[in-house]
Protein backbone atom coordinates (compact mmCIF):
# COMPACT_ATOMS: atom_id res chain seq x y z
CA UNK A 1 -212.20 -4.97 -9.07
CA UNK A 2 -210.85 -2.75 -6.23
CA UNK A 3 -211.94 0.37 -8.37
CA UNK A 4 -216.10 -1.20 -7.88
CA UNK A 5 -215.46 -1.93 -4.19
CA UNK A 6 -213.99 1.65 -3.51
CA UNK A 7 -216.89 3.12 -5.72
CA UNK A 8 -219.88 1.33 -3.56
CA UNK A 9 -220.15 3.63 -0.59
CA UNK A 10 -221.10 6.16 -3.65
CA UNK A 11 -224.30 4.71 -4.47
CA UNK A 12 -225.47 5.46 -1.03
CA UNK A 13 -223.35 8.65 -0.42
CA UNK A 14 -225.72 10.28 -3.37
CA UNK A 15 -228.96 9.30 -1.08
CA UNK A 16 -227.57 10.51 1.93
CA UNK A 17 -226.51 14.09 0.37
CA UNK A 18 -230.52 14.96 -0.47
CA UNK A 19 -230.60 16.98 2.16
CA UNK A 20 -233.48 18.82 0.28
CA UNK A 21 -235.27 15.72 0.82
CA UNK A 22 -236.39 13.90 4.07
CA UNK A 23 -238.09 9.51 3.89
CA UNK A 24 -239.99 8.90 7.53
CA UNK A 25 -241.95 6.42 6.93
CA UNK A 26 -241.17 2.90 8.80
CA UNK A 27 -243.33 1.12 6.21
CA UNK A 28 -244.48 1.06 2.71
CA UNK A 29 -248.03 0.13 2.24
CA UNK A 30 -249.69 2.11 -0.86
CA UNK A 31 -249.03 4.75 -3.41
CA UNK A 32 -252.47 6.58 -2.23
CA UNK A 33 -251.02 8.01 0.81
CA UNK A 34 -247.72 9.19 -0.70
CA UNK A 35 -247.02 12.50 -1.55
CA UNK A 36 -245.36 13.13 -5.29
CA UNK A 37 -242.48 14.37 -3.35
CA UNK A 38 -242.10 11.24 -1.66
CA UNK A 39 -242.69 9.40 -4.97
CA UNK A 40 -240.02 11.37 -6.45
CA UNK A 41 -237.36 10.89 -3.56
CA UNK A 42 -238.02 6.72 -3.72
CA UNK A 43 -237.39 7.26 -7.91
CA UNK A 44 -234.54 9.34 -7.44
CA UNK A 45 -233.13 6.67 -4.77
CA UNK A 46 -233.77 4.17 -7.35
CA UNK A 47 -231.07 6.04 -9.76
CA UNK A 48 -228.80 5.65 -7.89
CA UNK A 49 -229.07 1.87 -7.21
CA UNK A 50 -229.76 1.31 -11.20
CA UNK A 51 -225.98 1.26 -11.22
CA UNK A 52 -225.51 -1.06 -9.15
CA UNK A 53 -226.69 -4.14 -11.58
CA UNK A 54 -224.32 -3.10 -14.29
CA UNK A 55 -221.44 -3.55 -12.14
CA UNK A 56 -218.88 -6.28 -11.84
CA UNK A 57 -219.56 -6.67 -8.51
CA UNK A 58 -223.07 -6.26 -7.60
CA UNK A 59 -223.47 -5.63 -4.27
CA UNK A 60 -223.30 -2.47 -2.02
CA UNK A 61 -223.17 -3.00 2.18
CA UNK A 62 -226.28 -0.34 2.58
CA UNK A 63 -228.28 -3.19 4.36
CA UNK A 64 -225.17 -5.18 6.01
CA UNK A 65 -226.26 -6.84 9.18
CA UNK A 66 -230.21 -6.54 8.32
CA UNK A 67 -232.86 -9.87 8.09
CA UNK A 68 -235.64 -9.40 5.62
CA UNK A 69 -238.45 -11.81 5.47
CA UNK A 70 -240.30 -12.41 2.26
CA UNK A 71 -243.57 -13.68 3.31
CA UNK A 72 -245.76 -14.73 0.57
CA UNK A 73 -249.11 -15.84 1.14
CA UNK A 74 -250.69 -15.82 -2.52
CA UNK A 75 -247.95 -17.20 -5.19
CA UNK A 76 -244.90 -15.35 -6.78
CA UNK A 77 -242.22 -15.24 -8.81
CA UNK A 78 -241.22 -12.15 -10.17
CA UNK A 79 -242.30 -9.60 -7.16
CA UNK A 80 -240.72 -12.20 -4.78
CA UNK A 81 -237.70 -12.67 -6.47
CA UNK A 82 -237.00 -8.80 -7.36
CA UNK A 83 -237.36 -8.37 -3.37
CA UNK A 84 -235.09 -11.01 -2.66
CA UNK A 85 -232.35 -10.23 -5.52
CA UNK A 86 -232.76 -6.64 -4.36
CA UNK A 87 -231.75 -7.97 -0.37
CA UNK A 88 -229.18 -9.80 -1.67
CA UNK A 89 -227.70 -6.84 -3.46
CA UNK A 90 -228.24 -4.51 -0.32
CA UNK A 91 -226.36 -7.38 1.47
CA UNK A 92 -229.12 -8.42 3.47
CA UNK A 93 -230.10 -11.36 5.05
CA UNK A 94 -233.18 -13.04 3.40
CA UNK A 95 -235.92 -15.44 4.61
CA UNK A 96 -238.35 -16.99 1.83
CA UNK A 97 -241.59 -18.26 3.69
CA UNK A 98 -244.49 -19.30 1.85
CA UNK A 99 -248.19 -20.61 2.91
CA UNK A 100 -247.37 -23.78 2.23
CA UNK A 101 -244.40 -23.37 4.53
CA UNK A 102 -245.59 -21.62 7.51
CA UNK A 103 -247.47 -22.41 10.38
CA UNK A 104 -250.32 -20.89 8.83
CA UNK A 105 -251.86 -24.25 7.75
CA UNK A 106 -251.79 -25.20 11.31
CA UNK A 107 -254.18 -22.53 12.38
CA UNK A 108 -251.61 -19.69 13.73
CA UNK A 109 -252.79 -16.36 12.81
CA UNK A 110 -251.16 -13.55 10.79
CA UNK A 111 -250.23 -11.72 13.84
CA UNK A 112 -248.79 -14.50 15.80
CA UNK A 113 -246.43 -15.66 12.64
CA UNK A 114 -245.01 -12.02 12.20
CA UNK A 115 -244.87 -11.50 16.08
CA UNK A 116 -242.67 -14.48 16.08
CA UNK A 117 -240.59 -13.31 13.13
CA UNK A 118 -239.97 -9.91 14.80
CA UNK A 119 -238.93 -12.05 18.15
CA UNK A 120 -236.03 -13.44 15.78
CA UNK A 121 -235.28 -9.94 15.12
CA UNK A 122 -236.21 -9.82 11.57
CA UNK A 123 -235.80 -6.43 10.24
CA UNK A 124 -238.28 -5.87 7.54
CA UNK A 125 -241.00 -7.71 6.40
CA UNK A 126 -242.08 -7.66 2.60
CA UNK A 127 -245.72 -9.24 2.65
CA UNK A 128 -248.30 -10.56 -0.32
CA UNK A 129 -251.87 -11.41 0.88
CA UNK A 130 -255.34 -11.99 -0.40
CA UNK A 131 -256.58 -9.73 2.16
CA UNK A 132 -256.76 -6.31 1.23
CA UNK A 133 -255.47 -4.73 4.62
CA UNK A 134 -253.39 -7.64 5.71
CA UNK A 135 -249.97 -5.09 5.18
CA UNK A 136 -251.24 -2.64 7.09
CA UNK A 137 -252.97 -4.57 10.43
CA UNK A 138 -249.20 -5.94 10.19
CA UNK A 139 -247.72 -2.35 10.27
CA UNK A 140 -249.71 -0.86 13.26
CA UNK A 141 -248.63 -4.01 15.29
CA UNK A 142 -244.78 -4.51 14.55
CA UNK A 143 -241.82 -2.60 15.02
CA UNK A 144 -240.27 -3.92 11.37
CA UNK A 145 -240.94 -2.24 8.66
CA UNK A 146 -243.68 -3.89 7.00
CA UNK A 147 -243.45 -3.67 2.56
CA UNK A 148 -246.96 -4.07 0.80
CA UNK A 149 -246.05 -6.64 -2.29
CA UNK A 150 -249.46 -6.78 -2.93
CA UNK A 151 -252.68 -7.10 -0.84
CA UNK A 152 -256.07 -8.44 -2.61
CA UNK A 153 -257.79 -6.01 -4.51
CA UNK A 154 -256.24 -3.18 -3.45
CA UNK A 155 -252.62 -2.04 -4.08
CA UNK A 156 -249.26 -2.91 -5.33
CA UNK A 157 -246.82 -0.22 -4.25
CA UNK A 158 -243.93 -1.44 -6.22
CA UNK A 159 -245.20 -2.45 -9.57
CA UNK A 160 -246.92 1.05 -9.40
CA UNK A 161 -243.41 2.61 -8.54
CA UNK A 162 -241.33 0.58 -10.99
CA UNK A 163 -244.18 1.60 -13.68
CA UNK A 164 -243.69 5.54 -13.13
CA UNK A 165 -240.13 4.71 -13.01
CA UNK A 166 -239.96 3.44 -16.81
CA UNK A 167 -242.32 6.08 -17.91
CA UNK A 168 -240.02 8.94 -16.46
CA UNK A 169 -237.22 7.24 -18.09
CA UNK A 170 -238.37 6.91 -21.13
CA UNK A 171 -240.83 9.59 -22.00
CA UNK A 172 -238.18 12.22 -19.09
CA UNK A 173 -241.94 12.93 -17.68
CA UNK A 174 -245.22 12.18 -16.22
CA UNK A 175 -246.94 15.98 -16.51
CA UNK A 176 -249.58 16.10 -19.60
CA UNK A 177 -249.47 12.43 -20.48
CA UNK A 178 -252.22 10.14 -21.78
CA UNK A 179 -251.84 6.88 -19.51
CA UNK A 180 -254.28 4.10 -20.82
CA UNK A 181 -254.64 1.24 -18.62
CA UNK A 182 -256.35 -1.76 -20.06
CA UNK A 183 -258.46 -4.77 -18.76
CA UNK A 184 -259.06 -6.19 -15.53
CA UNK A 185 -259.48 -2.96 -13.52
CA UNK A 186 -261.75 -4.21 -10.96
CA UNK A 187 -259.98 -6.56 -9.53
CA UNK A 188 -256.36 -5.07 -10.11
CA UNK A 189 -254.11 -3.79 -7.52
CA UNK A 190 -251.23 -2.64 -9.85
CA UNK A 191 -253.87 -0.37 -11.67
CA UNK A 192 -254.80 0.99 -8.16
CA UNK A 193 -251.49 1.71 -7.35
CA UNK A 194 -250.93 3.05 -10.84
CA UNK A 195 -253.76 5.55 -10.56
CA UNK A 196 -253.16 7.09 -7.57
CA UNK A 197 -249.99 7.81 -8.70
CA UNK A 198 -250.11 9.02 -12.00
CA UNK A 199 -253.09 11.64 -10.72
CA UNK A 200 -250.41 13.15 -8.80
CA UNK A 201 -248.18 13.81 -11.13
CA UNK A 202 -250.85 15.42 -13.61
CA UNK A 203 -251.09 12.61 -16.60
CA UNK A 204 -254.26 11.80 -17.81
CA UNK A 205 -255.29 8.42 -17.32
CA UNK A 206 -258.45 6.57 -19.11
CA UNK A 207 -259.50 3.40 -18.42
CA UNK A 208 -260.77 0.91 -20.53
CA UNK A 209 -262.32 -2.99 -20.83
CA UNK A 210 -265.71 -4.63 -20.67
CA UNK A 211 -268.46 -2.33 -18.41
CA UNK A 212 -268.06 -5.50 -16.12
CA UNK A 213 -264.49 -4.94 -15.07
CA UNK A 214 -264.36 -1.21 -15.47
CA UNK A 215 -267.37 0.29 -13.43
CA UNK A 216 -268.41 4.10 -13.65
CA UNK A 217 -267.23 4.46 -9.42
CA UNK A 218 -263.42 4.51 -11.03
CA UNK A 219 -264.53 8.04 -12.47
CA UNK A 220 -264.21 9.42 -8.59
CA UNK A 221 -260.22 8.90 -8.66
CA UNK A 222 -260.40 11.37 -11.18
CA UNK A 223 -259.51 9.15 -14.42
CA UNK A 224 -261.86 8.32 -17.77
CA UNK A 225 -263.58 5.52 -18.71
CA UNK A 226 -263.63 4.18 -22.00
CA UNK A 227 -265.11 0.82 -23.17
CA UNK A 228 -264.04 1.51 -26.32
CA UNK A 229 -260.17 0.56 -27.20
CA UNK A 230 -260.02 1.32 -30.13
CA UNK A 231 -261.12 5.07 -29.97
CA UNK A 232 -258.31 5.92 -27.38
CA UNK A 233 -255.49 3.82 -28.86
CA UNK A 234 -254.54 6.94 -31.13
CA UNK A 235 -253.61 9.65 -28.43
CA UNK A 236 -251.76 7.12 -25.79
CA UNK A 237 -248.32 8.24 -24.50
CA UNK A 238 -248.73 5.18 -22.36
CA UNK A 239 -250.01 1.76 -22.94
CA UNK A 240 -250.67 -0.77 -19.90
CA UNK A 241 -252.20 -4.06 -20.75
CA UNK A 242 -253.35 -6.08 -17.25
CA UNK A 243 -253.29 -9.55 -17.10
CA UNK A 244 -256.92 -11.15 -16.55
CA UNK A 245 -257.06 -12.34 -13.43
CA UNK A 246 -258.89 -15.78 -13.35
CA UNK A 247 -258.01 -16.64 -9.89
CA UNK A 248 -260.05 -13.59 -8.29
CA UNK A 249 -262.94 -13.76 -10.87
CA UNK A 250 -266.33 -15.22 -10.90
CA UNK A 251 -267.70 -16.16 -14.58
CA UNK A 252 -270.52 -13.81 -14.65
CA UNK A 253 -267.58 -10.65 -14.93
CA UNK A 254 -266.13 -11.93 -17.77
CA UNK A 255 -267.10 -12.52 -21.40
CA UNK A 256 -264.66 -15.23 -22.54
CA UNK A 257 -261.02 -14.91 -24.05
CA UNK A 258 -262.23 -15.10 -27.70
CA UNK A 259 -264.51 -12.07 -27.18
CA UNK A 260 -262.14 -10.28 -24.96
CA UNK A 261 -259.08 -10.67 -27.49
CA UNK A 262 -261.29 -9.19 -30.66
CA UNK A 263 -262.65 -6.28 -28.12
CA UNK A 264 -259.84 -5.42 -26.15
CA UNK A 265 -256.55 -7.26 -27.12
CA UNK A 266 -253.50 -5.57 -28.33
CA UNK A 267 -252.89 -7.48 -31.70
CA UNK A 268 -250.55 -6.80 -33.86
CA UNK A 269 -253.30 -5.18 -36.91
CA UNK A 270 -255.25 -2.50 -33.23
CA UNK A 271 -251.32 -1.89 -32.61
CA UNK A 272 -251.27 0.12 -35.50
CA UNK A 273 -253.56 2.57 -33.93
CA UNK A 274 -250.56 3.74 -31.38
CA UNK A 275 -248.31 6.28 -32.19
CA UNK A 276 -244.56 5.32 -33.31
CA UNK A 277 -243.11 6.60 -29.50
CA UNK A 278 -246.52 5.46 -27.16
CA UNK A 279 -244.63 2.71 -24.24
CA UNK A 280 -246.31 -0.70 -24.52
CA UNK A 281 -246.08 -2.17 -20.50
CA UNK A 282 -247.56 -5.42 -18.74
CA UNK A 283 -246.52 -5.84 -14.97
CA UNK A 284 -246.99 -9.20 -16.15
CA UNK A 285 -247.07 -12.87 -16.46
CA UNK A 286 -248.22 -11.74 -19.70
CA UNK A 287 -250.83 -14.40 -21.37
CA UNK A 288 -249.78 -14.01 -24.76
CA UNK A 289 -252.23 -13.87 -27.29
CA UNK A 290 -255.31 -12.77 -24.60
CA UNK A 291 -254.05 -9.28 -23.63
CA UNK A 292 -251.21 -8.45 -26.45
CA UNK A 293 -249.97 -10.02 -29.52
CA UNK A 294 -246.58 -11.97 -29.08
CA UNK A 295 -245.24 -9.90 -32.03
CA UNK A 296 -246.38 -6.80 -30.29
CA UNK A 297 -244.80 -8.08 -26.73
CA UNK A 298 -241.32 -7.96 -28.40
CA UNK A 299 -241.63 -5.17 -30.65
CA UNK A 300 -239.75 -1.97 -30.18
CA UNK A 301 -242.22 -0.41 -27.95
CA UNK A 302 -242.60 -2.78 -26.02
CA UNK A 303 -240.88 -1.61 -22.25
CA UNK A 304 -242.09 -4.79 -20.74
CA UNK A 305 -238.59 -6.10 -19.49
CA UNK A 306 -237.04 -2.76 -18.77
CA UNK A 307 -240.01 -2.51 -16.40
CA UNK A 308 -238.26 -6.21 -14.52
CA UNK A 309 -235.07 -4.31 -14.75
CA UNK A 310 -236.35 -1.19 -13.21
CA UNK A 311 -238.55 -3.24 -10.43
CA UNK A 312 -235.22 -4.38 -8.83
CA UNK A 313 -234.05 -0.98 -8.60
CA UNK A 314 -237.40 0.41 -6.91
CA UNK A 315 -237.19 -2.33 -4.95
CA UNK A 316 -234.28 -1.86 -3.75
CA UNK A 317 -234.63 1.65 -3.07
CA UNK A 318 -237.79 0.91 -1.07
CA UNK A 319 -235.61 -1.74 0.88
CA UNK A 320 -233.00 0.92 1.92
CA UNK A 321 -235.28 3.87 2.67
CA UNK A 322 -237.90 1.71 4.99
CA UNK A 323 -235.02 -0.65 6.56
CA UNK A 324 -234.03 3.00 8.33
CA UNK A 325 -230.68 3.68 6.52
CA UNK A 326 -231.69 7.09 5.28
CA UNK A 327 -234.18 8.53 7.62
């Protein structure tokens, strides 16, 4: 036990020692803006704070003394509880606040509830909105560092993040790759995030579901469209099934889960199309049965809880870089 607690200040010790390397940014708020080098330096980070979970003691001090808020306006569990196990093992202080919670349903505005959090001298402030924009109009306006967890329609830095994490570990790169990225494109922030990304790094990335949910303007971020699954199963290096998002849908988008499944779910007979090594991913909840096969969801290439395991190390990583330890 004394050999773990001597071994913490290590964790950040191999941060601090990229001197090659420089984070400046007070905020995280989309993978578009990002440079790959940037990408690369939160990743790297993230290495080094993999470790940490597979300790007896859990914990490093990097964010001793610090107050995050978790302020989640549209509902959560596994982005809000990475963030807040990722705190806790940063040894932050954490606030959970939640619509229901918040002086939002008495009329206060977005502004005047963060203003008021950054008067009790919260540090950081990880944010999930329906408003695409609702991260940044925070950003501009408050000295905490403001963490996009997810704004409307638009991005989801850390699921993006924690995705090119697991492919790097598991395939060692992203150069040259065939990403596929399947269903509810439209009105997904995690494929955003994903495709901005990925570009950067050179994969190729094709996008495919009904014409509804994957319109022709995608083709100006530089990826292919495909509304045919079953023709681009074969040459995937990457598989990443989206969950269909009900909530942000009106009817006339989609054509029904029976149709859907026989066009564009991965059951267990279409997963035969992939190649023995192509990574099967969901950012998840995963509706079993709509967008993959149950048997398929646990099989061997199926990466879909390393990518949990990986989120609380991106997370983390994000956490210390934007709460100012490493500028």
């Amino acid at each position: 036990m004394t050999r773990a607690r001597e071994s913490e200040p290590t964790v950040v010790s191999k941060v601090e020692t990229r001197t090659d390397l420089r984070w400046s940014r007070k905020d995280l708020l989309g993978l578009r803006e990002l440079s790959a080098d940037e990408i690369n330096f939160v990743l790297d980070t993230a290495d080094a704070f993999k470790q940490v979970g597979t300790r007896e003691i859990k914990k490093v001090p990097a964010l001793r003394g610090k107050t995050l808020v978790n302020f989640f306006v549209e509902p959560s569990t596994r982005t809000k509880t990475s963030f807040e196990l990722a705190a806790f093992r940063l040894s932050a202080d954490v606030i959970n606040i939640s619509v229901t919670t918040s002086s939002l349903t008495k009329g206060e505005t977005l502004k005047d509830t963060a203003k008021n959090l950054q008067a009790l001298h919260a540090d950081i402030l990880v944010l999930r909105h329906s408003s695409a924009g609702a991260p940044q109009f925070l950003a501009e306006r408050l000295q905490s560092s403001v963490i996009n967890a997810g704004d409307g329609a638009h991005e989801h830095p850390t699921q993006g993040l924690l995705d090119l994490y697991t492919i790097r570990e598991k395939k060692g790169r992203m150069d040259g790759l065939h990403v596929v990225i399947v269903g509810d494109i439209l009105f997904s922030r995690v494929a955003r995030s994903n495709v901005f990304a990925l570009i950067k790094f050179g994969a190729r990335v094709t996008l495919v579901g009904p014409s509804t949910l994957v319109p022709r303007d995608f083709e100006r971020l530089g990826v292919t469209i495909s509304h045919d699954i079953d023709q681009v199963l074969p040459t995937a290096d990457v598989v990443n099934l989206l969950r269909i998002q009900h909530e942000r849908q009106r009817k006339e988008y989609f054509p029904g889960l029976g149709e859907y499944v026989r066009l564009f779910g991965l059951t267990k007979e279409r997963a035969k199309l992939l190649r023995p090594d192509c990574l099967i991913m969901h950012p998840g909840p995963v509706n079993r049965g709509v967008e993959i096969d149950s048997e398929v969801a646990d099989g061997n290439q199926s990466v879909i809880l390393d990518q949990v395991t990986n989120g609380l190390a991106v997370r983390m990583a994000v956490l210390y870089l934007c709460g100012g330890i490493a500028t």
